[in-house]
Protein backbone atom coordinates (compact mmCIF):
# COMPACT_ATOMS: atom_id res chain seq x y z
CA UNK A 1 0.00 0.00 0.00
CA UNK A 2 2.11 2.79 0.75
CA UNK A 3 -0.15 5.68 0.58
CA UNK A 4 0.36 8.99 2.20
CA UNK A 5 -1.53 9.48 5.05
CA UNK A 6 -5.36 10.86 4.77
CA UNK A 7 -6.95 13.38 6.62
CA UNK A 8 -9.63 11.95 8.53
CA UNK A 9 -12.12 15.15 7.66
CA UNK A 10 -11.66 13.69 3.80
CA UNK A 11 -12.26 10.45 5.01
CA UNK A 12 -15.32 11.41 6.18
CA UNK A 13 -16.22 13.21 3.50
CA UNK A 14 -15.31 10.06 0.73
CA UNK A 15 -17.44 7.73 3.47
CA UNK A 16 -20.35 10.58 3.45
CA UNK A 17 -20.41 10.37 -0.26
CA UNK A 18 -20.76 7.19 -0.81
CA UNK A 19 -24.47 6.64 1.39
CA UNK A 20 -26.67 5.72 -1.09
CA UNK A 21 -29.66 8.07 -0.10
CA UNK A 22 -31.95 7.01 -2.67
CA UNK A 23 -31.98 4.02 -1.14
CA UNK A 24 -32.30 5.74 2.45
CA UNK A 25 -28.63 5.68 3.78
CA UNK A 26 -28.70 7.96 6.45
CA UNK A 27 -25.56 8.56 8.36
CA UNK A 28 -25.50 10.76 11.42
CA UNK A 29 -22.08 11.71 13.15
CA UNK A 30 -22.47 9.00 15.77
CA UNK A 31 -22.52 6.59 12.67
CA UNK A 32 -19.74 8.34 11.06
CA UNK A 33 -17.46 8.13 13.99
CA UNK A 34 -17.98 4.77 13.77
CA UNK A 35 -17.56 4.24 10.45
CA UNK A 36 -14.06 6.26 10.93
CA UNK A 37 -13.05 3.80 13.21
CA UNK A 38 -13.46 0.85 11.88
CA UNK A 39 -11.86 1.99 8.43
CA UNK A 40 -9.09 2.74 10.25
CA UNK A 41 -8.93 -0.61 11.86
CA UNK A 42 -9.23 -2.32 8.86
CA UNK A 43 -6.63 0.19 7.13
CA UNK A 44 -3.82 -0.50 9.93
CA UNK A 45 -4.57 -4.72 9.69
CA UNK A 46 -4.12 -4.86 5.68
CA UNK A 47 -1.21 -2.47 5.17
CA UNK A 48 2.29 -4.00 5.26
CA UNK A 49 3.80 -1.82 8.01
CA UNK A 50 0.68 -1.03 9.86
CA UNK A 51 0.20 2.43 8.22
CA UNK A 52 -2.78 4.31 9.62
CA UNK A 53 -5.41 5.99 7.14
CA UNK A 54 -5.38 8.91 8.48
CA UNK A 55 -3.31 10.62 11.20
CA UNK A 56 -6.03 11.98 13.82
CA UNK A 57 -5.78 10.11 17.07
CA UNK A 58 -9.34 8.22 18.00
CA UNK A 59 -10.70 8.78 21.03
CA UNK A 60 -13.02 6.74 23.30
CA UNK A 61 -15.84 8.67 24.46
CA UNK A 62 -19.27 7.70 25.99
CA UNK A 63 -20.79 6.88 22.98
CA UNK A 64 -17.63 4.79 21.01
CA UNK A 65 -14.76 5.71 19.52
CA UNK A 66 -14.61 9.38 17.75
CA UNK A 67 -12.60 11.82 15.50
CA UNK A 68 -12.80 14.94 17.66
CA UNK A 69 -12.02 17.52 14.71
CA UNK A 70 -14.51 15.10 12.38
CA UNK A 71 -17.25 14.86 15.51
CA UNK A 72 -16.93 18.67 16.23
CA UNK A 73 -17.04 19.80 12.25
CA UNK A 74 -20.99 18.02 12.01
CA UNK A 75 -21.66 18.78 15.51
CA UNK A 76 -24.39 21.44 14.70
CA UNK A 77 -25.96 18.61 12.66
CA UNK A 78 -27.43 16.99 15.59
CA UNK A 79 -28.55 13.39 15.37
CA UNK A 80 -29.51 14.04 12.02
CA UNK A 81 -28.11 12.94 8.64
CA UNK A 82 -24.99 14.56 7.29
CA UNK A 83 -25.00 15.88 3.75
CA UNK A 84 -23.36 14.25 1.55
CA UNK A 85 -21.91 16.89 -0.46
CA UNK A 86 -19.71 16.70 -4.32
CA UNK A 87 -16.25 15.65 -4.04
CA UNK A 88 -13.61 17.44 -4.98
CA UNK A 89 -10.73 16.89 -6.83
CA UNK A 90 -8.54 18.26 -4.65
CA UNK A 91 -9.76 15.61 -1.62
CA UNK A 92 -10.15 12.81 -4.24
CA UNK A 93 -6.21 13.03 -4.72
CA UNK A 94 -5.36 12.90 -1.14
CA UNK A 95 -6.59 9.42 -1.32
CA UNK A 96 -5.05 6.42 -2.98
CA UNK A 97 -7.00 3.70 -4.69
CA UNK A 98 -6.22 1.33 -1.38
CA UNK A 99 -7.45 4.08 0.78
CA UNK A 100 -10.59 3.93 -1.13
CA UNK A 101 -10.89 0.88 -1.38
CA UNK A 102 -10.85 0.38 2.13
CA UNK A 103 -13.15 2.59 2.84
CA UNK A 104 -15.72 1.55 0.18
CA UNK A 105 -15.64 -1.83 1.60
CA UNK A 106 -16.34 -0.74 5.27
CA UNK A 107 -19.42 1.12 3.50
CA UNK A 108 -20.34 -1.75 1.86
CA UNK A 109 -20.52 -4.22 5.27
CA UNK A 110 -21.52 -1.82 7.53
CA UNK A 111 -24.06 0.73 5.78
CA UNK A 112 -27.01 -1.61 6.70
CA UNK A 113 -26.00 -0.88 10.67
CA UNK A 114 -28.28 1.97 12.41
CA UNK A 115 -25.58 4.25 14.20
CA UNK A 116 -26.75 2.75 17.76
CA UNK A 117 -26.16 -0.71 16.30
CA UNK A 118 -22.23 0.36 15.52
CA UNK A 119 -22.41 1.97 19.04
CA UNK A 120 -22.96 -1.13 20.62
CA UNK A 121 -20.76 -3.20 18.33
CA UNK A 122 -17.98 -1.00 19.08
CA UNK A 123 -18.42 -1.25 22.97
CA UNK A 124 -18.18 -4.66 22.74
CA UNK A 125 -15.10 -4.73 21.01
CA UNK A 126 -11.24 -4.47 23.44
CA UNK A 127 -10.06 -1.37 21.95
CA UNK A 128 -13.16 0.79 23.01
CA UNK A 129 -13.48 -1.31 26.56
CA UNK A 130 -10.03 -1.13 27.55
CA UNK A 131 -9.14 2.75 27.27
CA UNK A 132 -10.57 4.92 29.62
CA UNK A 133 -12.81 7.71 28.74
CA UNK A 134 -11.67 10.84 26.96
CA UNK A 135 -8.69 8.98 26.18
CA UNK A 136 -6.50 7.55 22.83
CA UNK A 137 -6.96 4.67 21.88
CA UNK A 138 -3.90 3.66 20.48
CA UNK A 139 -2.98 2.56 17.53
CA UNK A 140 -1.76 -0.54 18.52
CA UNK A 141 -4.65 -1.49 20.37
CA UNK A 142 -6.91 -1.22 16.99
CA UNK A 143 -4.32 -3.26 15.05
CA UNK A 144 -4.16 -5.82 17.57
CA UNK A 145 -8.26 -5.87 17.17
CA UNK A 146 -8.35 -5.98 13.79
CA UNK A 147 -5.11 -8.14 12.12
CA UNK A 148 -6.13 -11.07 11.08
CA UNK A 149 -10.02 -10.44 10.81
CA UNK A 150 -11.74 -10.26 7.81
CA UNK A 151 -14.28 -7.91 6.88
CA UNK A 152 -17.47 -9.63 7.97
């Protein structure tokens, strides 16, 4: 892989554009955090040298893992759904065909979960259980999660 790294806001926005909406894809910022995390998991567990996606640290807060600069830039969205707005070329070239790829496959297992249904997967999971609140999870404790698993 081999990509430079991401920034997590264009990851966000690549994931946002991809809901299919016609089809009533509807994801709020609680589902996007989500979906954030779990690309990155994925992202670290397939690259060869456990490259992250995107540099921004996740956090584990009260409601699952989040982005703060991601969470806070839809904040004033509410529990609503998040506009999925044109892509740009400029934030299509910050991400490399395995980036996408990634992330398009992450869509494409988890788009059918409501955002309290990734919640609750995610508090299940170690690397959400075993940090305290407000605090990183690290790195290593996603890859550790995630090497070795498929996407299911």
């Amino acid at each position: 892989m081999g990509a430079e790294m991401a920034l997590a806001t264009n990851v966000a926005k690549y994931i946002l554009n991809l809901a299919d909406v016609e089809k009533g894809q509807v994801i709020s910022n609680l589902a996007l955090q989500k979906l954030l995390y779990y690309c990155q998991g994925y992202y670290l567990a397939f690259t060869e040298n456990r490259e992250p996606l995107f540099e921004e640290d996740i956090l584990a807060w009260r409601w699952g893992p989040a982005v703060s600069n991601v969470y806070h830039e839809y904040k004033h969205y509410g529990s609503g759904s998040l506009p999925n707005n044109e892509l740009t070329d400029d934030i299509m070239a910050t991400l490399s065909e395995d980036q996408k790829r990634v992330i398009e496959a992450v869509n494409d297992v988890y788009k059918g979960f409501s955002a309290i249904a990734l919640m609750e997967k995610t508090h299940m999971e170690n690397p959400w259980r075993e940090t305290e609140q407000s605090e990183v999870i690290t790195r290593d404790k996603i890859y550790a999660f995630f090497k070795g698993r498929i996407i299911e």
